[in-house]
Protein backbone atom coordinates (compact mmCIF):
# COMPACT_ATOMS: atom_id res chain seq x y z
CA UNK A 1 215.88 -27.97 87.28
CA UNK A 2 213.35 -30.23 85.96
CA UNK A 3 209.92 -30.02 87.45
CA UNK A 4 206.56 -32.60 86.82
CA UNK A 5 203.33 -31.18 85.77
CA UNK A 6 200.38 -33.42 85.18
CA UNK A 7 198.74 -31.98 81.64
CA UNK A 8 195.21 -33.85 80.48
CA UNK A 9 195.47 -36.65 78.51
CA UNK A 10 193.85 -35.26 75.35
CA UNK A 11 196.60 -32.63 75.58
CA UNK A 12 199.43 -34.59 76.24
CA UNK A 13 198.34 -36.51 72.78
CA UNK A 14 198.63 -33.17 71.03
CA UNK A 15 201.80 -32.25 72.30
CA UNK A 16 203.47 -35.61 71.29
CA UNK A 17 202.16 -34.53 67.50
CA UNK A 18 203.68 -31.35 67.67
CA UNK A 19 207.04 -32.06 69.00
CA UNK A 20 206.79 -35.11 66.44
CA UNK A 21 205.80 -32.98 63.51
CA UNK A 22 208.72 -30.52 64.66
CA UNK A 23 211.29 -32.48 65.45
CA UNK A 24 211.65 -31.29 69.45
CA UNK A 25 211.54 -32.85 72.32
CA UNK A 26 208.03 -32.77 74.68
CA UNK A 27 209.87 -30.38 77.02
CA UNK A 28 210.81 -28.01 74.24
CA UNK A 29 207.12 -28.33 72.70
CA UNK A 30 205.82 -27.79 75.54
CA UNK A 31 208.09 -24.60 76.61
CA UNK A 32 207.45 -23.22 73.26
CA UNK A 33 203.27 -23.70 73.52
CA UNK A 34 204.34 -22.13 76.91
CA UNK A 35 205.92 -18.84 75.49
CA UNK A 36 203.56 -18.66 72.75
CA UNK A 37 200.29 -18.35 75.14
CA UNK A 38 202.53 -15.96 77.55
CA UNK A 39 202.70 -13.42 74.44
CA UNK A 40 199.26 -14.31 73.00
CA UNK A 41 197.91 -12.66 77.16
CA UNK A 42 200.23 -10.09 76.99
CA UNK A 43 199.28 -8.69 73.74
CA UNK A 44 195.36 -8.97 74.67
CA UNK A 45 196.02 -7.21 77.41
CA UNK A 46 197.86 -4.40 75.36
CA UNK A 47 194.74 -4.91 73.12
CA UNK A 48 192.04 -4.22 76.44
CA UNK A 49 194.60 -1.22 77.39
CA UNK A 50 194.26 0.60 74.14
CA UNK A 51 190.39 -0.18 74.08
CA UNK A 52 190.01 1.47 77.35
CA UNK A 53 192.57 4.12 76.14
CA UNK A 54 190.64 5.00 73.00
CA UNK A 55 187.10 4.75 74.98
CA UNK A 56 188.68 7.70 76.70
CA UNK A 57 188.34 10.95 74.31
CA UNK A 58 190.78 13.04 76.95
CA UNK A 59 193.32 10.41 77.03
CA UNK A 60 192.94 9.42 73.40
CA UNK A 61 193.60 12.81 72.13
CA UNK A 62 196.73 13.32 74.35
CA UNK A 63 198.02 9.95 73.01
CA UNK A 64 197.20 11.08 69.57
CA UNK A 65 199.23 14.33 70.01
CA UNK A 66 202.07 12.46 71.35
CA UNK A 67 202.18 9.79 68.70
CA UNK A 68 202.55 12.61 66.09
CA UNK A 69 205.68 14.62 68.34
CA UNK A 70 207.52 10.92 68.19
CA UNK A 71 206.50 10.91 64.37
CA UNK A 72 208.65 14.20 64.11
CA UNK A 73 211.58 12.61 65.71
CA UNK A 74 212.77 10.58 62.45
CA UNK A 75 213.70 13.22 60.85
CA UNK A 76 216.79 12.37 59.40
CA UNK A 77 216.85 14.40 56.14
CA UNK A 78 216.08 11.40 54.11
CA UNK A 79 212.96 11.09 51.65
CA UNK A 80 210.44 8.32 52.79
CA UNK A 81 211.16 5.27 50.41
């Protein structure tokens, strides 16, 4: 279901060039600018979380010692490469 969303003018200019320059269509630019800025705030927020994790000298340790029990967990016989 198509929907209409008004975008500024300036913006609307750059999204023509990009779907130009890669051969899409505005509505696929525009979903992939979209998608793109939906993982850019996810992984600042996993960013902040860790921050606040690692301000946390408890919760950073227990991390820590988790991290290395996973670590253990490859152990498949074979050599590193």
């Amino acid at each position: 279901m198509a929907e209409t969303v008004r975008i500024e003018p300036t913006a609307h200019v750059a999204l023509r060039e990009i779907a130009r320059e890669c051969h899409l269509s505005l509505t696929e630019a525009l979903t992939r600018a979209v998608e793109a800025y939906r993982r850019e705030l996810f992984l600042a927020g996993v960013a902040s979380d860790f921050a606040a994790l690692r301000a946390d000298k408890g919760a950073w340790a227990q991390e820590r010692a988790e991290q290395a029990l996973w670590d253990q967990t490859s152990g498949d016989g074979l050599e590193d490469e």
